[in-house]
C-alpha atoms as a PDB file:
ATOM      1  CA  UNK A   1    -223.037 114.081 118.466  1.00  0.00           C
ATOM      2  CA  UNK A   2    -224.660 111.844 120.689  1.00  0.00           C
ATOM      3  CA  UNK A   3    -226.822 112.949 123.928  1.00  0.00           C
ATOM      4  CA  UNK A   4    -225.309 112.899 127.143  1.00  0.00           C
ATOM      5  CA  UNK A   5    -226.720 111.097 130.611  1.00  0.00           C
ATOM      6  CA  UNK A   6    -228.586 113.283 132.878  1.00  0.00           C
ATOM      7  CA  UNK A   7    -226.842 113.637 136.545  1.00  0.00           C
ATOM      8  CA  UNK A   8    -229.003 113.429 139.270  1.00  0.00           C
ATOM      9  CA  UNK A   9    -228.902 116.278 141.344  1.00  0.00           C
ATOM     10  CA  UNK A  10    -229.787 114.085 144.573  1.00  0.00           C
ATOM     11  CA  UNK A  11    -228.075 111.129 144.570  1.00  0.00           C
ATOM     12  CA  UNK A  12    -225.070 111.641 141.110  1.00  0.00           C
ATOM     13  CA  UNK A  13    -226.483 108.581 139.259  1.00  0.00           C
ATOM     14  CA  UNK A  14    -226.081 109.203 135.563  1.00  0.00           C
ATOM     15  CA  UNK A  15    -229.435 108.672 133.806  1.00  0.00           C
ATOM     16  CA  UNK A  16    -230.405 107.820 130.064  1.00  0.00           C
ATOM     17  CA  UNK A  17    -230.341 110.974 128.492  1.00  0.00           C
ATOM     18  CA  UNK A  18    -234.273 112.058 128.570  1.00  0.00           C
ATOM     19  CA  UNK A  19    -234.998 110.469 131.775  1.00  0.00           C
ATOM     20  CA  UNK A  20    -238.067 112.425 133.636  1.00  0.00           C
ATOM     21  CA  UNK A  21    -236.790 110.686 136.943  1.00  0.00           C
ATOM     22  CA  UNK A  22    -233.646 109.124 138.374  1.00  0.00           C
ATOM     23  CA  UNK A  23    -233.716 105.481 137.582  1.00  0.00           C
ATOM     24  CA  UNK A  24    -231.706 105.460 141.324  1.00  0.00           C
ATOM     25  CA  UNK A  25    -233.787 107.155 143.589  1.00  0.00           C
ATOM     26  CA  UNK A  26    -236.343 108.345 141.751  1.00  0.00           C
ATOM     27  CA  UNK A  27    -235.691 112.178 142.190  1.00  0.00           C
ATOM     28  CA  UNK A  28    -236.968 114.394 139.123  1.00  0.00           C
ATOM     29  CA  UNK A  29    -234.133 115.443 137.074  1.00  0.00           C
ATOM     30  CA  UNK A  30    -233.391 119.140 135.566  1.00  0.00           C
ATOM     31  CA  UNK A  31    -235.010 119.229 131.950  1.00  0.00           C
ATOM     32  CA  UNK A  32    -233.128 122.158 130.867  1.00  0.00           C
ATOM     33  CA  UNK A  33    -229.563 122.081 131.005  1.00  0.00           C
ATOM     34  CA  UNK A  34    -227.287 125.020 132.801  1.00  0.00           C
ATOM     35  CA  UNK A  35    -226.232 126.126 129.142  1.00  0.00           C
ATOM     36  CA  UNK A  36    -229.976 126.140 127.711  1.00  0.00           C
ATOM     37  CA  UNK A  37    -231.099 128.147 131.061  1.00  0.00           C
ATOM     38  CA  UNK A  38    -228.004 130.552 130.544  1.00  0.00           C
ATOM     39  CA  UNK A  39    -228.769 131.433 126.771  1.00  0.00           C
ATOM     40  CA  UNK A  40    -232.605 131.807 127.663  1.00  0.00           C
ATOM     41  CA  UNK A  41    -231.650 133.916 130.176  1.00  0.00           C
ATOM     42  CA  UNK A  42    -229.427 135.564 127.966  1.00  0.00           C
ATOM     43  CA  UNK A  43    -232.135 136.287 125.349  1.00  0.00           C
ATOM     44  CA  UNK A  44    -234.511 137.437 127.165  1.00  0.00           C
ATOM     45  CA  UNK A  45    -231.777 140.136 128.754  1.00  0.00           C
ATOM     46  CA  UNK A  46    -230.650 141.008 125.322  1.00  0.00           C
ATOM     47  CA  UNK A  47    -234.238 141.541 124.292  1.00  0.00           C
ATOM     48  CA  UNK A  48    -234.567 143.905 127.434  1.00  0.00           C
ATOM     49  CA  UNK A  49    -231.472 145.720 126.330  1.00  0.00           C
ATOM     50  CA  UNK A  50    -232.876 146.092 122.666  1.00  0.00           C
ATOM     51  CA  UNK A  51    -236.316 147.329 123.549  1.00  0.00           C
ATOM     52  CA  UNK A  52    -234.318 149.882 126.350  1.00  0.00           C
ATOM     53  CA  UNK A  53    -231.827 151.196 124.085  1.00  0.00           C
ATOM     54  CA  UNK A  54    -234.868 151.755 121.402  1.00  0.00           C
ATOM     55  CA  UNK A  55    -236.981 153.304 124.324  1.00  0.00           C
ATOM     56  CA  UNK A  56    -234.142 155.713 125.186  1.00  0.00           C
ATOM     57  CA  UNK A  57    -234.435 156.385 121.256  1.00  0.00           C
ATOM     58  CA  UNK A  58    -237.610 157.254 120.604  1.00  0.00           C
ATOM     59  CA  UNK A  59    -239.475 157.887 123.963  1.00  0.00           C
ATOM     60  CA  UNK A  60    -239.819 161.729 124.857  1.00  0.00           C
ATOM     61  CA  UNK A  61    -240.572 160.848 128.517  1.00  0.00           C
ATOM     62  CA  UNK A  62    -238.178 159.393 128.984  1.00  0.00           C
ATOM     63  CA  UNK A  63    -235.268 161.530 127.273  1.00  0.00           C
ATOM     64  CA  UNK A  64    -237.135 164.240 129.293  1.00  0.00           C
ATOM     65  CA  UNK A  65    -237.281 163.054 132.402  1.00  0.00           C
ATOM     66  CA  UNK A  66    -233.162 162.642 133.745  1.00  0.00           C
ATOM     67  CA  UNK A  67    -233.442 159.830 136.433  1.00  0.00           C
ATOM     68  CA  UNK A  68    -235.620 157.666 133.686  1.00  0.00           C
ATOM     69  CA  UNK A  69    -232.984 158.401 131.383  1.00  0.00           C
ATOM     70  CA  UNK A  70    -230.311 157.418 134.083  1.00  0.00           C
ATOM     71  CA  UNK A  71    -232.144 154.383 134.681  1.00  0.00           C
ATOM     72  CA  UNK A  72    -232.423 153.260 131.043  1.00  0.00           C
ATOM     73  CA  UNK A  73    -228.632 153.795 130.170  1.00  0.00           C
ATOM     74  CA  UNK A  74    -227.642 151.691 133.467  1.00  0.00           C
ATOM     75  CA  UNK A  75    -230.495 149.056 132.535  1.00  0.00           C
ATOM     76  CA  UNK A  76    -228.599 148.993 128.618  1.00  0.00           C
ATOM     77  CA  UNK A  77    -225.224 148.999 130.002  1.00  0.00           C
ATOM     78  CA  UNK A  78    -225.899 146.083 132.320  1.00  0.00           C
ATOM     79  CA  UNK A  79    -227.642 144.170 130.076  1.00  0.00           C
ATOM     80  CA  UNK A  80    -224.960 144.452 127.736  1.00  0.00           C
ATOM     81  CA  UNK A  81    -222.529 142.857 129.783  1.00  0.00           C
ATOM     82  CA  UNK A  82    -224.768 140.093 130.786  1.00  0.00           C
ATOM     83  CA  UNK A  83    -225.254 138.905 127.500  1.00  0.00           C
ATOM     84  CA  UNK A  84    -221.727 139.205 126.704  1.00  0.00           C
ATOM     85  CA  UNK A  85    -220.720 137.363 130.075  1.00  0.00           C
ATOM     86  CA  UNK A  86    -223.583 135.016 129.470  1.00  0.00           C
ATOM     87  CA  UNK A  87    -222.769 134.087 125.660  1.00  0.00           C
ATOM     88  CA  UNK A  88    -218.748 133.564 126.242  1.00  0.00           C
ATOM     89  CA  UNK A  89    -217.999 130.350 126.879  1.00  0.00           C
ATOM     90  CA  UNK A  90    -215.236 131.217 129.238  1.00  0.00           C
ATOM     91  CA  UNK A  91    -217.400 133.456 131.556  1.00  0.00           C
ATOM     92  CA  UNK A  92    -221.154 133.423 132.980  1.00  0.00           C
ATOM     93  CA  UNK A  93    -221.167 132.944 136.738  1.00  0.00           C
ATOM     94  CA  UNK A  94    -222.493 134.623 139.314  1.00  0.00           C
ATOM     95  CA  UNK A  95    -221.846 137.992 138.054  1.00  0.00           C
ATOM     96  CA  UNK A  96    -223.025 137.666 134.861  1.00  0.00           C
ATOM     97  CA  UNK A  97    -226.372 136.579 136.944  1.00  0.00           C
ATOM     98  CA  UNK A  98    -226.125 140.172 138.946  1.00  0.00           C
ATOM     99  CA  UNK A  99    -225.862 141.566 135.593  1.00  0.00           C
ATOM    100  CA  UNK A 100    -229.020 140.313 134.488  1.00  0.00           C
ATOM    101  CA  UNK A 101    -230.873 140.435 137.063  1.00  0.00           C
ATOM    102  CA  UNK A 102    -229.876 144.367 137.866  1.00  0.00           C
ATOM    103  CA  UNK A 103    -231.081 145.046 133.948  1.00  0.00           C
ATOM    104  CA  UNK A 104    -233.954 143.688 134.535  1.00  0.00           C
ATOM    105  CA  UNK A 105    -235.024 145.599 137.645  1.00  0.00           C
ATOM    106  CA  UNK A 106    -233.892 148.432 136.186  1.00  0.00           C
ATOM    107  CA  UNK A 107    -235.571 147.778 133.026  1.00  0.00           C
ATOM    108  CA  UNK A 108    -238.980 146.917 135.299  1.00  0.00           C
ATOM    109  CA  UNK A 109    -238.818 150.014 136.944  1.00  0.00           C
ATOM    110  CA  UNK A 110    -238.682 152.384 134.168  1.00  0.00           C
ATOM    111  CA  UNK A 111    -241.109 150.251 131.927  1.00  0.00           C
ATOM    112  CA  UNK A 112    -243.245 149.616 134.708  1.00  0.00           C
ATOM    113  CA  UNK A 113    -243.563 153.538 135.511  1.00  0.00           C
ATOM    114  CA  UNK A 114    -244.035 154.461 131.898  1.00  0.00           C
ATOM    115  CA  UNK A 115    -247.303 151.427 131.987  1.00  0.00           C
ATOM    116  CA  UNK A 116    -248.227 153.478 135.087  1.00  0.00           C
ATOM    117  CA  UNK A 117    -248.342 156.608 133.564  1.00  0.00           C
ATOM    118  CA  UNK A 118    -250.185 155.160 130.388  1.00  0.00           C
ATOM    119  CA  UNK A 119    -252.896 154.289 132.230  1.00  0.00           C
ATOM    120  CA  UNK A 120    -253.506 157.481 133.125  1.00  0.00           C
ATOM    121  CA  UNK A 121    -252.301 159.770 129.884  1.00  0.00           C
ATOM    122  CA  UNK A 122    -254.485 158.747 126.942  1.00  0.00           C
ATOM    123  CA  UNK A 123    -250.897 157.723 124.846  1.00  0.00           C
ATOM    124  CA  UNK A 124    -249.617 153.748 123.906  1.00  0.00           C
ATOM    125  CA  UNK A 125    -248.103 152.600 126.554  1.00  0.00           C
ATOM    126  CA  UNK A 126    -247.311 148.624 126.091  1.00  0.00           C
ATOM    127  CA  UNK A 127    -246.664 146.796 129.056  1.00  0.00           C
ATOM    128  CA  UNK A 128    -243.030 145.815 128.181  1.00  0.00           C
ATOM    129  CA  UNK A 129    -242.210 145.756 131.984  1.00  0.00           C
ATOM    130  CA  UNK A 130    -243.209 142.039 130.812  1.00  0.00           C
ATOM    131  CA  UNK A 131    -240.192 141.248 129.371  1.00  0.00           C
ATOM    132  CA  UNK A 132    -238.115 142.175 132.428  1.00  0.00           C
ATOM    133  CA  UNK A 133    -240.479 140.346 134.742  1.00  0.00           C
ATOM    134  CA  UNK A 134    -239.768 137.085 132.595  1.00  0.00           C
ATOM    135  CA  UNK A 135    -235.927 137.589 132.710  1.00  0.00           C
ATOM    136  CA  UNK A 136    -236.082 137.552 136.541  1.00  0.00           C
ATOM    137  CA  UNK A 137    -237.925 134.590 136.538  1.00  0.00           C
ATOM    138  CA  UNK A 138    -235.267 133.188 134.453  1.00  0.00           C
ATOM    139  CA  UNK A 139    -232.279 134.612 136.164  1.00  0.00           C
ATOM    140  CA  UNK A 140    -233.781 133.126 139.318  1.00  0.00           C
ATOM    141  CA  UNK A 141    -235.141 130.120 138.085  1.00  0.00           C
ATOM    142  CA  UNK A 142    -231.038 129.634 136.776  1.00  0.00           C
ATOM    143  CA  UNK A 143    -229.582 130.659 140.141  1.00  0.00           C
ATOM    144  CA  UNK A 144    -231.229 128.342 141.812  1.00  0.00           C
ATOM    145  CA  UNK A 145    -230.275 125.169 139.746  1.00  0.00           C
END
């Protein structure tokens, strides 16, 4: 159960596990490992995916409107299969990435119209287009490590 070295992504010298820097060539290493960014990506989509399928539930605006409805089924759907992808040990590449990240604009869209119109109708409106903003972040931050 011990801790493994740290690669460096510059140079491929393996590091004391907890190293800040490459004891090489000095190049900062990754803190989070590819399997702690995937599940945090992974959590924040299946939050997204729990708050849209509720949303779909219990929001009249959007069961009213059709292409907000649309947009919240293919936001659940998609989010769905990310987390699956991303939890499975034998998937989680690229697509499951796509996956994510197309919840999550999906999600922002629909989340981010319904802030848009609580600003204006006197309702509660939370700004949950938060959530999705975060799982970008994380889907890109984890793409581009």
């Amino acid at each position: 159960m011990g801790e493994s070295y740290v690669k460096c992504p510059k140079c491929g010298f393996e590091n004391l596990p907890g190293s800040v820097y490459c004891s090489k060539c000095g190049a900062k290493l990754r803190l989070l490992s590819a399997e702690c960014e995937r599940r945090s990506v992974a959590l924040l989509t299946l939050t997204g995916t729990a708050y849209m399928l509720i949303l779909l539930a219990t929001n009249v605006i959007v069961q009213k409107l059709a292409l907000l409805a649309l947009l919240s089924m293919a936001s659940a759907v998609a989010g769905v299969y990310a987390c699956y992808s991303l939890r499975s040990s034998r998937a989680g590449g690229r697509l499951a990435l796509a996956s994510a990240a197309l919840s999550s604009i999906l999600g922002l869209l629909v989340t981010g119209y319904l802030f848009y119109l609580g600003l204006y109708i006197r309702g509660a409106f939370g700004p949950a287009w938060v959530i999705y903003a975060a799982s970008l972040w994380e889907v890109w931050r984890c793409k581009r490590g």
